[in-house]
Protein backbone atom coordinates (compact mmCIF):
# COMPACT_ATOMS: atom_id res chain seq x y z
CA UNK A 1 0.00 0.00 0.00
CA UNK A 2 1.71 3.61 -0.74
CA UNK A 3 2.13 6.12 2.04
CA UNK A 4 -0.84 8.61 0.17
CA UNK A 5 -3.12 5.11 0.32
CA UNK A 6 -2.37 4.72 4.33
CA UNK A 7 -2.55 8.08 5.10
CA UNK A 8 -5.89 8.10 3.35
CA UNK A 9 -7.29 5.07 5.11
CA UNK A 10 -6.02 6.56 8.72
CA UNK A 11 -7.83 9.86 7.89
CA UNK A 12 -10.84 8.22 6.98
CA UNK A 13 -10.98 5.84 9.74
CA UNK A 14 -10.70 8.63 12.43
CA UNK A 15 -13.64 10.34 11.32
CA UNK A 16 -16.18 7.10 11.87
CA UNK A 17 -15.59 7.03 15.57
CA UNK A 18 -15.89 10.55 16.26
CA UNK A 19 -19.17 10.90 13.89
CA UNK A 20 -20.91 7.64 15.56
CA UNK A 21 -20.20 9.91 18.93
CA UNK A 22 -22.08 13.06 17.46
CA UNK A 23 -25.04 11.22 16.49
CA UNK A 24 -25.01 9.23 20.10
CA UNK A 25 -25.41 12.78 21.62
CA UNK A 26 -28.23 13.13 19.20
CA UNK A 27 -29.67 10.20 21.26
CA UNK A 28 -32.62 10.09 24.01
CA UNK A 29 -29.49 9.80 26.61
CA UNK A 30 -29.03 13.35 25.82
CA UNK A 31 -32.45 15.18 24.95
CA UNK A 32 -32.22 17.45 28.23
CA UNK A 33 -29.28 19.16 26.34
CA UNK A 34 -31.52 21.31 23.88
CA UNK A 35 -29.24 23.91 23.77
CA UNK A 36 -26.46 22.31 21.71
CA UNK A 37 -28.58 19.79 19.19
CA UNK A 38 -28.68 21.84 16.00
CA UNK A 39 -25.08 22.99 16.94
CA UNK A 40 -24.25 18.69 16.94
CA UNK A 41 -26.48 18.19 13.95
CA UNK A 42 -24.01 21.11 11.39
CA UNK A 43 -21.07 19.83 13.36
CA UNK A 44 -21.83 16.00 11.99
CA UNK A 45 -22.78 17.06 8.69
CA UNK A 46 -19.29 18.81 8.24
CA UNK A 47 -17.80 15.87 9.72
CA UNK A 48 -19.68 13.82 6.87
CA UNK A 49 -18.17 16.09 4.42
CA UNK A 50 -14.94 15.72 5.01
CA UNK A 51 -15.17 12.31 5.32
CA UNK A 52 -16.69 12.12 1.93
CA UNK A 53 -13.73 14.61 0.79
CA UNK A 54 -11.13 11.93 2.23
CA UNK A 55 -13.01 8.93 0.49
CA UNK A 56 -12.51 10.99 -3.11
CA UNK A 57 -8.80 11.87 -1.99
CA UNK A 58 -8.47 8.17 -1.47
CA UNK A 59 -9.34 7.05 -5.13
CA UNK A 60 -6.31 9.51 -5.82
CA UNK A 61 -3.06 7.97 -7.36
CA UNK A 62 -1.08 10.72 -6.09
CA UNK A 63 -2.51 13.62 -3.65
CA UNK A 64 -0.28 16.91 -4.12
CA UNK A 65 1.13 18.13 -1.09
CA UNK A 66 -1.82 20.37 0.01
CA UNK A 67 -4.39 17.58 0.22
CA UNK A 68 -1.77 15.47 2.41
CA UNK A 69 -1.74 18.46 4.64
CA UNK A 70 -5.04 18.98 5.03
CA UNK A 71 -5.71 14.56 5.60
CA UNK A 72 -2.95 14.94 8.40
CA UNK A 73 -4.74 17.97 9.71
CA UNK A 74 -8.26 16.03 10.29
CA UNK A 75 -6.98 13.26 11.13
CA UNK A 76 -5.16 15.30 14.36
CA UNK A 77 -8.75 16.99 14.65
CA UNK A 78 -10.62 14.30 14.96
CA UNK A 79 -8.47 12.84 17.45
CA UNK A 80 -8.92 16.28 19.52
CA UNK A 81 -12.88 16.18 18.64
CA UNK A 82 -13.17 12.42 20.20
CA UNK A 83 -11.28 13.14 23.23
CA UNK A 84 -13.54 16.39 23.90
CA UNK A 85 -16.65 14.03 23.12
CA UNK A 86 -15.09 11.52 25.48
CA UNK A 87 -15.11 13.97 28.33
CA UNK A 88 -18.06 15.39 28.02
CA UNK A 89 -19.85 12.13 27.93
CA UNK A 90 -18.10 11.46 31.08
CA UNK A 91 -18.64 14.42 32.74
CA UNK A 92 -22.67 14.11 32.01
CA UNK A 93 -23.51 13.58 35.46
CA UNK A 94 -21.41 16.31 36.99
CA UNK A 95 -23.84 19.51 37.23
CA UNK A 96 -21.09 21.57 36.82
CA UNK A 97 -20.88 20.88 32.81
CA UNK A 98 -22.09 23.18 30.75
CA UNK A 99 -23.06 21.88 27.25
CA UNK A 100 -22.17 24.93 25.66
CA UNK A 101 -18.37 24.79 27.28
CA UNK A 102 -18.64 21.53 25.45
CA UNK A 103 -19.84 22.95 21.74
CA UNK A 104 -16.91 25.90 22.58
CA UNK A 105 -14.29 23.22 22.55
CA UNK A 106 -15.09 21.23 19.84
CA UNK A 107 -15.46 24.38 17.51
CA UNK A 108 -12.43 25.34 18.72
């Protein structure tokens, strides 16, 4: 497999996890948290995107250095984006957590 191919497959494979984790906070586990649902809803539909973006870069024989760039960079995002799902999840009970903190960190 070339390195493009495997860098493809890695950036493509990061984005499943963290997009079965949006919709999962679309869930009934999560109703009471109104607030951030539509936010959620765009955020997985960009996510869907990009994933779609990375399945076309895939079919590539050769990305130019731009597109491998941009893979790396959402594959490190996503990897950011599940870790701030994974603590918010966790932190559901705690009635200090804001939802909102939680949409502030993933935009950021």
């Amino acid at each position: 497999m070339a390195m493009e191919a495997a860098l493809v497959s890695v950036a493509t494979g990061v984005l499943k996890p963290v997009i079965r984790k949006l919709i999962v906070l679309l869930g009934n586990e999560y109703k009471r948290f109104k607030t951030i649902r539509k936010e959620i809803k765009s955020l997985t539909n960009e996510l869907a995107a990009m994933e779609a973006f990375l399945l076309k870069m895939s079919e590539e024989e050769d990305p130019d250095v731009q597109d491998k760039f941009w893979m790396n960079e959402v594959r490190e995002l996503s990897y950011d984006m599940e870790d701030a799902i994974d603590d918010f999840m966790q932190s559901v009970g705690d009635k200090d957590e804001k939802p909102d903190d939680f949409i502030e960190k993933i935009k950021n």
